[in-house]
C-alpha atoms as a PDB file:
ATOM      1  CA  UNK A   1     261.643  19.569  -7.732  1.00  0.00           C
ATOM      2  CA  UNK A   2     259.601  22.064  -6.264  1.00  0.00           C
ATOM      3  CA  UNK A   3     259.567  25.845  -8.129  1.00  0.00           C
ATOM      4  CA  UNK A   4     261.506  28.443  -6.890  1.00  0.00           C
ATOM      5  CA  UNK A   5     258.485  31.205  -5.900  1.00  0.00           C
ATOM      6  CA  UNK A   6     260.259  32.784  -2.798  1.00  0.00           C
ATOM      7  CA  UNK A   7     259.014  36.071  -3.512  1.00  0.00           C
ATOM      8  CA  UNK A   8     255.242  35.010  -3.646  1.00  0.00           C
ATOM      9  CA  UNK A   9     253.897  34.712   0.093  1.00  0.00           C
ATOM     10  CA  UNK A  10     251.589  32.202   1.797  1.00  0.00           C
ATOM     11  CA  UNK A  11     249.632  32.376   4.914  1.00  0.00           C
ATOM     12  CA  UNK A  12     248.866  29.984   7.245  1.00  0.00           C
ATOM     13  CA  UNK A  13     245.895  30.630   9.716  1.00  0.00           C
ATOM     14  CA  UNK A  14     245.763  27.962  12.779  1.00  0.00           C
ATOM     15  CA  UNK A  15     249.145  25.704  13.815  1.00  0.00           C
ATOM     16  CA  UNK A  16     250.836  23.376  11.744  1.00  0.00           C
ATOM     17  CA  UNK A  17     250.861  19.882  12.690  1.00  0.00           C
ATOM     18  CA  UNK A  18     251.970  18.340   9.358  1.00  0.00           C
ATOM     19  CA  UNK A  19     255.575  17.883   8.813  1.00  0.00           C
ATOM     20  CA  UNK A  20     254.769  17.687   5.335  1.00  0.00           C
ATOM     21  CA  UNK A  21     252.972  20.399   4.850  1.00  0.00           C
ATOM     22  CA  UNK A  22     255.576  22.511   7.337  1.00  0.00           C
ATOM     23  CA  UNK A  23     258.040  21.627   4.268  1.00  0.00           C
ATOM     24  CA  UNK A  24     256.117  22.627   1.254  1.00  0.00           C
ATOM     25  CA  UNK A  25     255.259  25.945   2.168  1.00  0.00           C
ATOM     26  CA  UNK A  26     258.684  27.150   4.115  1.00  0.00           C
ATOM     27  CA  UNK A  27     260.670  25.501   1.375  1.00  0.00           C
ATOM     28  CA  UNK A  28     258.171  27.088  -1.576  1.00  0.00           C
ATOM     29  CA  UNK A  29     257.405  30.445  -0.118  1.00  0.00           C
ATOM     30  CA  UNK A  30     257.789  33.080   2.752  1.00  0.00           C
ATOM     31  CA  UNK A  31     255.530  32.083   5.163  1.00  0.00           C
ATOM     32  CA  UNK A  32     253.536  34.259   7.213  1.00  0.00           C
ATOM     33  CA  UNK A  33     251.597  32.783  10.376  1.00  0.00           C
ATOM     34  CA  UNK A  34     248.684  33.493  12.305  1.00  0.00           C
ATOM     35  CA  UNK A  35     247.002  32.269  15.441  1.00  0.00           C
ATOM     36  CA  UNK A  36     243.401  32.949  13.869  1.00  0.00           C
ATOM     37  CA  UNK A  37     242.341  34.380  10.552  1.00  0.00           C
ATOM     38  CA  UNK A  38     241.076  37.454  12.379  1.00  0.00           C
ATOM     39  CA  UNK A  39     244.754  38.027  13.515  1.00  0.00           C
ATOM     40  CA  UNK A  40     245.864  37.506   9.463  1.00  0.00           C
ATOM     41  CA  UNK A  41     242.721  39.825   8.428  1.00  0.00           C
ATOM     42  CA  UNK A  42     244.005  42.563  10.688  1.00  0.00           C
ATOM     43  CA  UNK A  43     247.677  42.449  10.224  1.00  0.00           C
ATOM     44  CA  UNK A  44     249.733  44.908   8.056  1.00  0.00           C
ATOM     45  CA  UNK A  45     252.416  42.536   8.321  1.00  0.00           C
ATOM     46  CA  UNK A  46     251.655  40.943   4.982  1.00  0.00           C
ATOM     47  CA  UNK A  47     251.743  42.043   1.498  1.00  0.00           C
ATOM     48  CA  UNK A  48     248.346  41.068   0.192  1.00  0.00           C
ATOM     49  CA  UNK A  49     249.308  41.387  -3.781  1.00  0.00           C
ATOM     50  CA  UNK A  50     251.689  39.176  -2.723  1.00  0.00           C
ATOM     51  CA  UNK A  51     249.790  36.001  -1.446  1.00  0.00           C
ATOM     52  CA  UNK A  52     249.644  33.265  -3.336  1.00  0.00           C
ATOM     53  CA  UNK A  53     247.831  30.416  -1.190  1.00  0.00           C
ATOM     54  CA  UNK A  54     245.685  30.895   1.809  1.00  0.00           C
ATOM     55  CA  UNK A  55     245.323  28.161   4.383  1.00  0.00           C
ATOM     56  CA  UNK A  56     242.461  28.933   6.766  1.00  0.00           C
ATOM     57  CA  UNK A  57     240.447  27.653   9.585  1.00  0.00           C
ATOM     58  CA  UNK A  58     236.986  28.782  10.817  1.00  0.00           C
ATOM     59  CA  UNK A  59     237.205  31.449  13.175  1.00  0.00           C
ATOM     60  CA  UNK A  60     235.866  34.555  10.620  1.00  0.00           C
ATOM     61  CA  UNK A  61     234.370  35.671   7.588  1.00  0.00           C
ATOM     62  CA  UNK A  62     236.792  35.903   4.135  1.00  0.00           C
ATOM     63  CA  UNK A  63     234.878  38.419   2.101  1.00  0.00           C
ATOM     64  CA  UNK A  64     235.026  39.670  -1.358  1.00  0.00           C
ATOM     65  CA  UNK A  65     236.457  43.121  -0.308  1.00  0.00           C
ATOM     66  CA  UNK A  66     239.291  40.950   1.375  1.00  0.00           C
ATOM     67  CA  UNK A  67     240.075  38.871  -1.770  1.00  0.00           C
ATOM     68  CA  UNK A  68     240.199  41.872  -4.234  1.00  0.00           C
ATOM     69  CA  UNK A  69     243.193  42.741  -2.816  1.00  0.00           C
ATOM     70  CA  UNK A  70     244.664  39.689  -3.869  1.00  0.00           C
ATOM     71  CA  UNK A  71     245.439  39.624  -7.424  1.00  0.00           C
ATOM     72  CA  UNK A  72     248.067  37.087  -7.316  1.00  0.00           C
ATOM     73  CA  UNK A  73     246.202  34.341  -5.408  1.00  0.00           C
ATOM     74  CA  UNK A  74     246.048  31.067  -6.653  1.00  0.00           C
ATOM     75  CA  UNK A  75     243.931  29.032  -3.963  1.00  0.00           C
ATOM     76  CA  UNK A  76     241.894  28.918  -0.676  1.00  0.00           C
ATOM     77  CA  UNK A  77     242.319  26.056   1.103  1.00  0.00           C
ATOM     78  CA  UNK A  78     240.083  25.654   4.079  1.00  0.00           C
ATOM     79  CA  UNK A  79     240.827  22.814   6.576  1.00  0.00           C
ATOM     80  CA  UNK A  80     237.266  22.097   7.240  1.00  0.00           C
ATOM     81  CA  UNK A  81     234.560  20.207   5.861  1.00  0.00           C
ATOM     82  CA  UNK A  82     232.136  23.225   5.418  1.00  0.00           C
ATOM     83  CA  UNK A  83     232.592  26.522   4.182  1.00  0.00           C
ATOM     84  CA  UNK A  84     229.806  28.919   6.164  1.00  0.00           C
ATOM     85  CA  UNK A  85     232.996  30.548   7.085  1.00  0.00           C
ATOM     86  CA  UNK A  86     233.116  32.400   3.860  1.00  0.00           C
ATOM     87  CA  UNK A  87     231.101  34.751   2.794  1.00  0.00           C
ATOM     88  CA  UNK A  88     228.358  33.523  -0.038  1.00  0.00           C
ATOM     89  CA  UNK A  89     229.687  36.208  -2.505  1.00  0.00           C
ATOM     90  CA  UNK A  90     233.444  35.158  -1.925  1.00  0.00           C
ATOM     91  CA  UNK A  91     232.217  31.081  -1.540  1.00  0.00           C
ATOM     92  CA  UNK A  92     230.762  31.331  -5.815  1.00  0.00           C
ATOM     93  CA  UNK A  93     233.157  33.232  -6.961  1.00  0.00           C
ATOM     94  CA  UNK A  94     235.800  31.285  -5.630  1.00  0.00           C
ATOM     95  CA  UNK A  95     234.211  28.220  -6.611  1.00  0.00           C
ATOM     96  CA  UNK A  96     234.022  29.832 -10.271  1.00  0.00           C
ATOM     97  CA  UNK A  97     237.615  30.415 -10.548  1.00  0.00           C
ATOM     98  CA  UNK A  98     238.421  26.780  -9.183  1.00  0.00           C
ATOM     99  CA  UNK A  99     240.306  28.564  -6.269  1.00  0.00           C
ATOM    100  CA  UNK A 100     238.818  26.528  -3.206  1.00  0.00           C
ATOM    101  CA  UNK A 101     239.724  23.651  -1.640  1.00  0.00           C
ATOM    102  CA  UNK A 102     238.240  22.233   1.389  1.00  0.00           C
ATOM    103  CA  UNK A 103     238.461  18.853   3.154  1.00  0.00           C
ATOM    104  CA  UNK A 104     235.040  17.503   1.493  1.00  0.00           C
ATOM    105  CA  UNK A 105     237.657  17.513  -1.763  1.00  0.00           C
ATOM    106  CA  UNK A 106     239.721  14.524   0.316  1.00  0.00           C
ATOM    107  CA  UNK A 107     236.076  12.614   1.364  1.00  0.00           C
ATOM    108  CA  UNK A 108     237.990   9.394   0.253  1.00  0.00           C
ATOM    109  CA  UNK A 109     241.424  10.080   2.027  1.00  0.00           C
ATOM    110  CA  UNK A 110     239.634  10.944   5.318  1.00  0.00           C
ATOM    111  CA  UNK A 111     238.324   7.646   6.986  1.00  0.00           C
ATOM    112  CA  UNK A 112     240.726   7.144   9.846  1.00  0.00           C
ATOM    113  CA  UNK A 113     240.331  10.436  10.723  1.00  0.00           C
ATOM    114  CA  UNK A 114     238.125  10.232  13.955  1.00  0.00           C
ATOM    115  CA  UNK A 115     238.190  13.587  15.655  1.00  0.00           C
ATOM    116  CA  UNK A 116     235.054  15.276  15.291  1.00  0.00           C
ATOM    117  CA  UNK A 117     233.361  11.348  15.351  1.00  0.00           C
ATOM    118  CA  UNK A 118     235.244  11.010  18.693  1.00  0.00           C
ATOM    119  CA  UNK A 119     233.655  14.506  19.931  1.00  0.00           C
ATOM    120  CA  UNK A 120     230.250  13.722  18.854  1.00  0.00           C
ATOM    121  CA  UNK A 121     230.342  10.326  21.006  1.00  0.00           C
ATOM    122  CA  UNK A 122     231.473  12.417  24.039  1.00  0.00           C
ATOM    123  CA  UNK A 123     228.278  14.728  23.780  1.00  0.00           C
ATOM    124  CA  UNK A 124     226.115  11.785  23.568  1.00  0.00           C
ATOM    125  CA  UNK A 125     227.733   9.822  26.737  1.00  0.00           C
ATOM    126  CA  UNK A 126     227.350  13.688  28.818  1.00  0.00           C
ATOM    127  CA  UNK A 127     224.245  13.473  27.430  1.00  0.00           C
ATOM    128  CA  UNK A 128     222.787  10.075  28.067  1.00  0.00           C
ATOM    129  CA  UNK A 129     224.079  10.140  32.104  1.00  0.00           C
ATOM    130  CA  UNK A 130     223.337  14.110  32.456  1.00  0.00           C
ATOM    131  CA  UNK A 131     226.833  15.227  33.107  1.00  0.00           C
ATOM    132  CA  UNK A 132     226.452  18.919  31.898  1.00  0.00           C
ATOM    133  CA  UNK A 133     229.113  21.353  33.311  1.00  0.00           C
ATOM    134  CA  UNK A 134     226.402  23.369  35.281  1.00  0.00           C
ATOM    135  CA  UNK A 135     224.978  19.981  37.417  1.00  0.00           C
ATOM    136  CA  UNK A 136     228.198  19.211  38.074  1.00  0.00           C
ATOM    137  CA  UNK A 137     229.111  22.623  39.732  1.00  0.00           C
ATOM    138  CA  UNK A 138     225.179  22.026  41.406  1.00  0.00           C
ATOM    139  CA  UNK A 139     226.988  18.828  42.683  1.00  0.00           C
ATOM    140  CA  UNK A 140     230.416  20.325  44.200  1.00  0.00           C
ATOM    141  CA  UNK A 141     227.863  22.771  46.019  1.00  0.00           C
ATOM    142  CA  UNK A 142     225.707  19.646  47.105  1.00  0.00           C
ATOM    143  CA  UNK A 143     222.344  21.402  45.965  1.00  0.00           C
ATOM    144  CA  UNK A 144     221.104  19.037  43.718  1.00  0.00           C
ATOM    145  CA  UNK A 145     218.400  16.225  43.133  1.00  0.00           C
ATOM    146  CA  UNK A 146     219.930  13.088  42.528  1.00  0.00           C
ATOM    147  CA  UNK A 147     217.129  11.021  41.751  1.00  0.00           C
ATOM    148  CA  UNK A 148     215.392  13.423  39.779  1.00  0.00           C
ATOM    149  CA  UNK A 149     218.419  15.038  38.116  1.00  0.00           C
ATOM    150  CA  UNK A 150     220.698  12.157  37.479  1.00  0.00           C
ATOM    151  CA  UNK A 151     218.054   9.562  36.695  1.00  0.00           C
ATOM    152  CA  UNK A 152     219.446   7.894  33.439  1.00  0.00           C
ATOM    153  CA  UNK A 153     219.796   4.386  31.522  1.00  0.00           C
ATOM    154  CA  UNK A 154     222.168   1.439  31.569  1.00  0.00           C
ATOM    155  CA  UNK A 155     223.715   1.476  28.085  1.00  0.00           C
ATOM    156  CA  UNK A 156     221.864  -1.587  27.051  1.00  0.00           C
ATOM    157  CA  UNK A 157     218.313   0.523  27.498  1.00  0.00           C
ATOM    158  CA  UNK A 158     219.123   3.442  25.517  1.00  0.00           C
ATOM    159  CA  UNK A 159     218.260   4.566  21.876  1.00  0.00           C
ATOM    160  CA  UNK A 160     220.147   6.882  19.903  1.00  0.00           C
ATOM    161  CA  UNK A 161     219.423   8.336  16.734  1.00  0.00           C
ATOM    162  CA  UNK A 162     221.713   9.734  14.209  1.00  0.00           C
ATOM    163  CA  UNK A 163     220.431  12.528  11.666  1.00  0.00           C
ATOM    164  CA  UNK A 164     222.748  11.960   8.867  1.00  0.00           C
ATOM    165  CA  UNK A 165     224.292   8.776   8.145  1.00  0.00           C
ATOM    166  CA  UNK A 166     227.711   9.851   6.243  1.00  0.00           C
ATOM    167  CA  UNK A 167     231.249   9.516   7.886  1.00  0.00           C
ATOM    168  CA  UNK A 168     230.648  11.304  10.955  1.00  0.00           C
ATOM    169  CA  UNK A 169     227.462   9.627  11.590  1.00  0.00           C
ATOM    170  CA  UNK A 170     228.707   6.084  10.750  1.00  0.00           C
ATOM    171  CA  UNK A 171     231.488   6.219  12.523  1.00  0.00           C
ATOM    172  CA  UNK A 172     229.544   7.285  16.095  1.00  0.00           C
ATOM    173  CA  UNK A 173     226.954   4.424  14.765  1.00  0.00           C
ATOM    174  CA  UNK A 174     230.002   2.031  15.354  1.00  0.00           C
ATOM    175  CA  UNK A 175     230.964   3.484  18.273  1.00  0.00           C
ATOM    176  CA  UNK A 176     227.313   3.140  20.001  1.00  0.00           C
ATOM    177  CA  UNK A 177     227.001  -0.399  18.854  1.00  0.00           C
ATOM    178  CA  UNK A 178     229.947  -1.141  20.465  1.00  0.00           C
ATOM    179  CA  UNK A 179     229.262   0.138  23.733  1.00  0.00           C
ATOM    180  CA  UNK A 180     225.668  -1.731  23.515  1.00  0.00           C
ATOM    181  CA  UNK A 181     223.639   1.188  22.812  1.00  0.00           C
ATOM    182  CA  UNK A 182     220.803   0.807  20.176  1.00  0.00           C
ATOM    183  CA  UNK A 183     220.905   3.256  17.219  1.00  0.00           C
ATOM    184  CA  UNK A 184     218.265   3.858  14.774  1.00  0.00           C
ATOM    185  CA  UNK A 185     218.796   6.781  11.829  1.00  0.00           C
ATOM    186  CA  UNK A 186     217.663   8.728   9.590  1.00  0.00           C
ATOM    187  CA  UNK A 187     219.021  10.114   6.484  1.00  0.00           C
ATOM    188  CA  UNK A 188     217.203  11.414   3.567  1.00  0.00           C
ATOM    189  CA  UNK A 189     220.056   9.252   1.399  1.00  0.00           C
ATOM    190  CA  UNK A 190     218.403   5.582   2.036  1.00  0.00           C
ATOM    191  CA  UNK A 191     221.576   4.023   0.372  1.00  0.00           C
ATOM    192  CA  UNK A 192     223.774   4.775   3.098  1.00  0.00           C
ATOM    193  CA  UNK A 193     220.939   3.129   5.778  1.00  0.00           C
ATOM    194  CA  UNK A 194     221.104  -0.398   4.423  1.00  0.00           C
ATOM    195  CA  UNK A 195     219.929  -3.402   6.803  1.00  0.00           C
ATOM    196  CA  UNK A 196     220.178  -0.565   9.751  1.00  0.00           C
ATOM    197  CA  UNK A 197     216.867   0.708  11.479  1.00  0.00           C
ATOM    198  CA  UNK A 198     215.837   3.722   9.995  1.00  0.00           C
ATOM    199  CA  UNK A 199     213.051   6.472  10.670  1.00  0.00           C
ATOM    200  CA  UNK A 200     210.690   7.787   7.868  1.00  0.00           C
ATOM    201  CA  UNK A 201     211.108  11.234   9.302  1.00  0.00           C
ATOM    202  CA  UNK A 202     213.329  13.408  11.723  1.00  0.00           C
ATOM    203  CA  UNK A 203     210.462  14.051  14.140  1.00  0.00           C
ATOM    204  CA  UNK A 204     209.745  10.031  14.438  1.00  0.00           C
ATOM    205  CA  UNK A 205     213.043   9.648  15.595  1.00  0.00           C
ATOM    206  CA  UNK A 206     213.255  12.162  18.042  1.00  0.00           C
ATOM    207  CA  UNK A 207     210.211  11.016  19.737  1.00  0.00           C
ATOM    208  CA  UNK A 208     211.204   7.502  19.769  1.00  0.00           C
ATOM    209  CA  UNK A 209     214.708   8.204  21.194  1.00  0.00           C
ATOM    210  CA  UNK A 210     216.858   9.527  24.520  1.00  0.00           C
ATOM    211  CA  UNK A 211     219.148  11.093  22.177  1.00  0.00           C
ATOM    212  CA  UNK A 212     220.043  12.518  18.716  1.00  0.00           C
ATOM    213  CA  UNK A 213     223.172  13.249  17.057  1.00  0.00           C
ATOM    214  CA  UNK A 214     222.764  15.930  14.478  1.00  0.00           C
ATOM    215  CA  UNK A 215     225.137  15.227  11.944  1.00  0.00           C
ATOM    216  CA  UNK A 216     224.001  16.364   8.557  1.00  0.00           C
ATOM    217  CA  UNK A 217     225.917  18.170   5.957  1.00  0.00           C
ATOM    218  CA  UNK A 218     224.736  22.061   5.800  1.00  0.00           C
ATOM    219  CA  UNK A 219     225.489  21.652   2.221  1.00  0.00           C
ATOM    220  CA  UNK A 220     222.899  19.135   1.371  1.00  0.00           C
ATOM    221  CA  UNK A 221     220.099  20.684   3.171  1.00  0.00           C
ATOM    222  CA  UNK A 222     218.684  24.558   2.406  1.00  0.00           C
ATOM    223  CA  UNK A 223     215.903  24.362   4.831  1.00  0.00           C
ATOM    224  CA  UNK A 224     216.415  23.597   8.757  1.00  0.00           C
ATOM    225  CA  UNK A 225     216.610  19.548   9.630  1.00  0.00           C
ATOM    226  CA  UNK A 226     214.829  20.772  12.882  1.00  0.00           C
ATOM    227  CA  UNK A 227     212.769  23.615  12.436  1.00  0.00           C
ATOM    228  CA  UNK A 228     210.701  25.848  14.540  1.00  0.00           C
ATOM    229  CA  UNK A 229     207.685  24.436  13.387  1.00  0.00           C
ATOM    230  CA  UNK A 230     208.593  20.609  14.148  1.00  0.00           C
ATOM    231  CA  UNK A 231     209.936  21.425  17.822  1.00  0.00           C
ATOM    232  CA  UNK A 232     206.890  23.405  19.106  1.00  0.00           C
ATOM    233  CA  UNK A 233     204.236  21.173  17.193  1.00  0.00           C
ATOM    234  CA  UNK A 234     205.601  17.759  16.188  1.00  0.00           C
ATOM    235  CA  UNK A 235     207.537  17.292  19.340  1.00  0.00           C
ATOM    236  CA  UNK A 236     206.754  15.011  22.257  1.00  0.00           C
ATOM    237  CA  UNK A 237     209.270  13.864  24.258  1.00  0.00           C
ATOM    238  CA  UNK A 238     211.055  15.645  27.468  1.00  0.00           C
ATOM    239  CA  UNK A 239     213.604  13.303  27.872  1.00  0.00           C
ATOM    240  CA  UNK A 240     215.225  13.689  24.426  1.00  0.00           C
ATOM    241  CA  UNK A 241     218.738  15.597  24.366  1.00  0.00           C
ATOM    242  CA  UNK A 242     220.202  17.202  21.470  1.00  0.00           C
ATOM    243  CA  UNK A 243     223.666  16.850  19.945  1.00  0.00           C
ATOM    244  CA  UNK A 244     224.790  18.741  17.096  1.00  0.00           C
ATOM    245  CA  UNK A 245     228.120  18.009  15.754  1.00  0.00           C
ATOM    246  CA  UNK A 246     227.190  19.734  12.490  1.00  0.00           C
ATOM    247  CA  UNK A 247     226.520  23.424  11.812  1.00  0.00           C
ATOM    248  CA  UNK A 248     224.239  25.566  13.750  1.00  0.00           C
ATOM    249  CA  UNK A 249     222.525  27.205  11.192  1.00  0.00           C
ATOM    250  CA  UNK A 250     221.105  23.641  10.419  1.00  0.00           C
ATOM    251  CA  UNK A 251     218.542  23.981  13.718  1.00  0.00           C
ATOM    252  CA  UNK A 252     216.320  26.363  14.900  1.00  0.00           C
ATOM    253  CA  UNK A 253     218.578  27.634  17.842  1.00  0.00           C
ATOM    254  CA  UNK A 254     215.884  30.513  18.985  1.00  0.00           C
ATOM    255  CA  UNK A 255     213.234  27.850  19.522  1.00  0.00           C
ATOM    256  CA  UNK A 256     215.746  25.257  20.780  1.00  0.00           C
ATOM    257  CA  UNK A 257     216.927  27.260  23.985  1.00  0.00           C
ATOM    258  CA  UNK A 258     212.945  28.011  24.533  1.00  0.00           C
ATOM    259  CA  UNK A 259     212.815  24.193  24.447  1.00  0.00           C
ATOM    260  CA  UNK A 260     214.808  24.134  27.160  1.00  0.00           C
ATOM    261  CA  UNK A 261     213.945  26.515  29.004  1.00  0.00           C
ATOM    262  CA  UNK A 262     210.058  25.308  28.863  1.00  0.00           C
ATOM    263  CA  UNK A 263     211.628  21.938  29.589  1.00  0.00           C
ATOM    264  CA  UNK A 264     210.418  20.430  26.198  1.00  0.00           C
ATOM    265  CA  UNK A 265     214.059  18.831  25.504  1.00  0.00           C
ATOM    266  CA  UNK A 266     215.887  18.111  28.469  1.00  0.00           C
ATOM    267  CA  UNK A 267     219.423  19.210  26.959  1.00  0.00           C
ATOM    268  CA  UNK A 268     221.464  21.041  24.058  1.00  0.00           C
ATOM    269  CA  UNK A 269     225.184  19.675  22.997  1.00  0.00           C
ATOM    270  CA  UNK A 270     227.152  21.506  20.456  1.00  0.00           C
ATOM    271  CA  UNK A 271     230.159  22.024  19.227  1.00  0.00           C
ATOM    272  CA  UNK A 272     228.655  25.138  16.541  1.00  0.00           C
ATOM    273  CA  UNK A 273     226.417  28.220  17.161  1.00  0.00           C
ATOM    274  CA  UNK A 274     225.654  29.646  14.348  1.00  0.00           C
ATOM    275  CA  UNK A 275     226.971  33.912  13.495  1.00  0.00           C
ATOM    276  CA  UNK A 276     223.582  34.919  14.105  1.00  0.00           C
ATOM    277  CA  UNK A 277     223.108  33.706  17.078  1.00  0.00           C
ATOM    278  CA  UNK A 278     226.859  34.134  18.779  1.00  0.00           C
ATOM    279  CA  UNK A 279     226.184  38.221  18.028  1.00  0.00           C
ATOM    280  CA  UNK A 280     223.224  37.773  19.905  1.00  0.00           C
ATOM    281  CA  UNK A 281     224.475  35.718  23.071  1.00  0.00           C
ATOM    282  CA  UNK A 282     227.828  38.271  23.097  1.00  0.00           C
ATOM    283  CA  UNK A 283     225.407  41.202  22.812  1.00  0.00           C
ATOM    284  CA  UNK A 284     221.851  40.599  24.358  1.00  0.00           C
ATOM    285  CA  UNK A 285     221.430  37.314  25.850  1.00  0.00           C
ATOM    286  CA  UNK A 286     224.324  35.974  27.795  1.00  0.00           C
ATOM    287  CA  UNK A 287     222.422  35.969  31.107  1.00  0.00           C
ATOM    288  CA  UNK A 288     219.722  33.812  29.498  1.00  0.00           C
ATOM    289  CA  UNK A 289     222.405  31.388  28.324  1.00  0.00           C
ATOM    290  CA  UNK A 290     224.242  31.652  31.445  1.00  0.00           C
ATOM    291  CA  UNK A 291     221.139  30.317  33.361  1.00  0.00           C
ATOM    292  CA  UNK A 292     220.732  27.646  31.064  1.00  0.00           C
ATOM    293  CA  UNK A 293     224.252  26.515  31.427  1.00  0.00           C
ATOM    294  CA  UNK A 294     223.782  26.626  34.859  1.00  0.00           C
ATOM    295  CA  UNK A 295     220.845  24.206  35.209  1.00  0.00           C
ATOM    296  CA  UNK A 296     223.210  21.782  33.217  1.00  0.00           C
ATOM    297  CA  UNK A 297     220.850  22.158  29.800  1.00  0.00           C
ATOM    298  CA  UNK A 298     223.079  23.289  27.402  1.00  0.00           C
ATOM    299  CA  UNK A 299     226.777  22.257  26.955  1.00  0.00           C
ATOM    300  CA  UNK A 300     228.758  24.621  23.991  1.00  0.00           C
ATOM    301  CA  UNK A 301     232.350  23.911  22.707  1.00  0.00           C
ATOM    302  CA  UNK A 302     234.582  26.496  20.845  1.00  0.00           C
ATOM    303  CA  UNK A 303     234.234  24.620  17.113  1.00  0.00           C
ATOM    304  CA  UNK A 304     236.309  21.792  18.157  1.00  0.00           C
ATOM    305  CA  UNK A 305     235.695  19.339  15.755  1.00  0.00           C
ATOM    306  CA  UNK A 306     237.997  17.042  14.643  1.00  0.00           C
ATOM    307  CA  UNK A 307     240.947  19.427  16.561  1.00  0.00           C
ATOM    308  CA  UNK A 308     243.115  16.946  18.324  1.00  0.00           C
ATOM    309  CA  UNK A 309     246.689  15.945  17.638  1.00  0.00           C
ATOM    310  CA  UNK A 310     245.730  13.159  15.272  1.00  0.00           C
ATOM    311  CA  UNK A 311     243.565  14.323  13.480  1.00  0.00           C
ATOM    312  CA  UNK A 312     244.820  17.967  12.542  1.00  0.00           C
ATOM    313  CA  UNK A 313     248.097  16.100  11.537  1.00  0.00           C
ATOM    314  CA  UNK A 314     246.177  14.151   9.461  1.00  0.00           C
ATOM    315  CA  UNK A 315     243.774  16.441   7.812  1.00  0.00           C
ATOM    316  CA  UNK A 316     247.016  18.518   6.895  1.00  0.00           C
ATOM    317  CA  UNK A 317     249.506  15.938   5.542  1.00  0.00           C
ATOM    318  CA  UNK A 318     246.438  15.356   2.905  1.00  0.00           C
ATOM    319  CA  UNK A 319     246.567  19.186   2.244  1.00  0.00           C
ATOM    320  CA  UNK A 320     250.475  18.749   2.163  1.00  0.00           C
ATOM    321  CA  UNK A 321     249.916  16.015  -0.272  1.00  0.00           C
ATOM    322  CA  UNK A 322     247.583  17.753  -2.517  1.00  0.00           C
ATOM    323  CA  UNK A 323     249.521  20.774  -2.583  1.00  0.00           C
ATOM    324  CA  UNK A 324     252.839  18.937  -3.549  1.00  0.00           C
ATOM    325  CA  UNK A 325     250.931  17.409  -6.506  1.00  0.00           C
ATOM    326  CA  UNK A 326     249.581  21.151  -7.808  1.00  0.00           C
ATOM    327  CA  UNK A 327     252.675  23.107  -7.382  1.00  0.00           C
ATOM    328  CA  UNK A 328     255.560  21.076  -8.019  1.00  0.00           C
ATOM    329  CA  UNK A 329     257.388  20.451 -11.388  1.00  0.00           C
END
């Protein structure tokens, strides 16, 4: 039987997918709903003192200012697999209390969950055969280069690397293999590279490739996995194009778009830009990426990860599960 705690509030940031977890919370609290967790950190519709689980996505900061005016909360739970989202104050003292959860908690519950995997493969196809949004406009106004701007491989010729060989990565690996693409890797981990063929170092893979997936945890590396100093001086190799399913803050974006725009790398793939550098682009330098989208060298999604039908159900019926477990009696 699940406690009666109708008077203690819970707030759910995104939509909910999960039956399940639709259940817990409307039958366990009132239930207030946003669209984003700006919208919830903006409202006065919602007594903060009393909030008693938060359920959020990726969209803003949670800071420590924020949480003080929570005395009643028991947990965070953030449906991601990162947490760059929160504030580094908020992140360790959360952590301290033992009031986070996130979906690297549910690492063992979360194999058939393909989304983000599914994503990252799309990047790499647009990326292999040149199909950035901008060329293809160039196309519809019939003022492009074919040979020289289309020019790709037959799947059988191409090599792919993948930076970071954990669920994500394998899971693309498959994909690749499947499709008769060659994939090498590297991951500083050599137990998860077993009997494939792996790189010594990130920039010997991404001069020996057409392509590399990015898809490293941004918890298990402090320092950039490609830095400044390795694209403007260990770098050789137009051709390459970038993907990075991961975080932004885990590449040196600055020297990255002058990569393109020098024509070092031919193209840039992501799904994440870091808070740094979205200030910048909204503030200061949309025209320069503008004209990069426009030459079809830089493709940017909105952080959409592992969002499709599937996969948010899923991610949240292991929430819904977890929660059942904690709160009921």
């Amino acid at each position: 039987m699940i406690s009666a705690q109708k008077h203690k509030c819970a707030v759910f940031c995104g939509e909910l997918k999960s039956k399940k977890l639709f259940d817990f919370l409307y039958e366990t609290y009132n239930v207030k709903t946003f669209k984003t967790n700006s919208d919830f950190y903006n409202s006065c519709d919602v007594k903060l003192e009393n909030i008693e689980i938060i359920v959020l996505t990726v969209d803003s900061i949670l800071t420590k200012e924020f949480l003080e005016k929570m005395p009643n909360l028991v947990l965070v739970v953030s449906l991601t697999t990162s947490v760059t989202h929160i504030a580094r104050e908020t992140l360790l003292s959360l952590q301290a209390a033992q009031k986070l959860i996130t979906l690297r908690n549910f690492w063992d519950q979360m194999e058939d969950v393909s989304g983000a995997a599914d994503l990252a493969l799309t990047f790499i196809l647009m990326g292999a055969r040149k199909i950035a949004a901008g060329k293809i406009r160039k196309f519809n106004n019939l003022n492009v280069d074919r040979d020289n701007d289309y020019i790709s491989h037959e799947f059988s010729s191409l090599r792919i690397g993948i930076i970071g060989y954990g669920r994500i990565g394998k899971r693309v690996g498959k994909y690749l293999k499947g499709l008769g693409i060659n994939v090498v890797i590297y991951d500083v981990d050599t137990k998860k590279t077993e009997g494939e063929l792996v790189y010594k170092s990130v920039a010997e893979l991404l001069n020996n490739v057409h392509g590399a997936l990015i898809s490293v945890s941004v918890d298990d590396h402090r320092s950039k996995i490609i830095s400044k100093d390795l694209l403007k001086n260990d770098l050789n190799n137009k051709e390459l194009f970038l993907v990075n399913i991961s975080r932004g803050e885990i590449v040196a974006e600055e020297e990255i778009l002058a990569s393109l725009e020098q024509s070092r790398i031919s193209c840039y793939l992501t799904d994440v830009i870091s808070g740094n550098l979205k200030h910048k682009l909204d503030k200061t330098e949309s025209r320069r990426f503008k004209k990069l989208s426009e030459l079809g060298k830089i493709v940017v999604t909105p952080h959409l990860g592992g969002f499709t039908v599937e996969s948010t159900e899923k991610t949240q019926n292991i929430v819904a599960h977890f929660l059942l477990g904690r709160f009921t009696v």
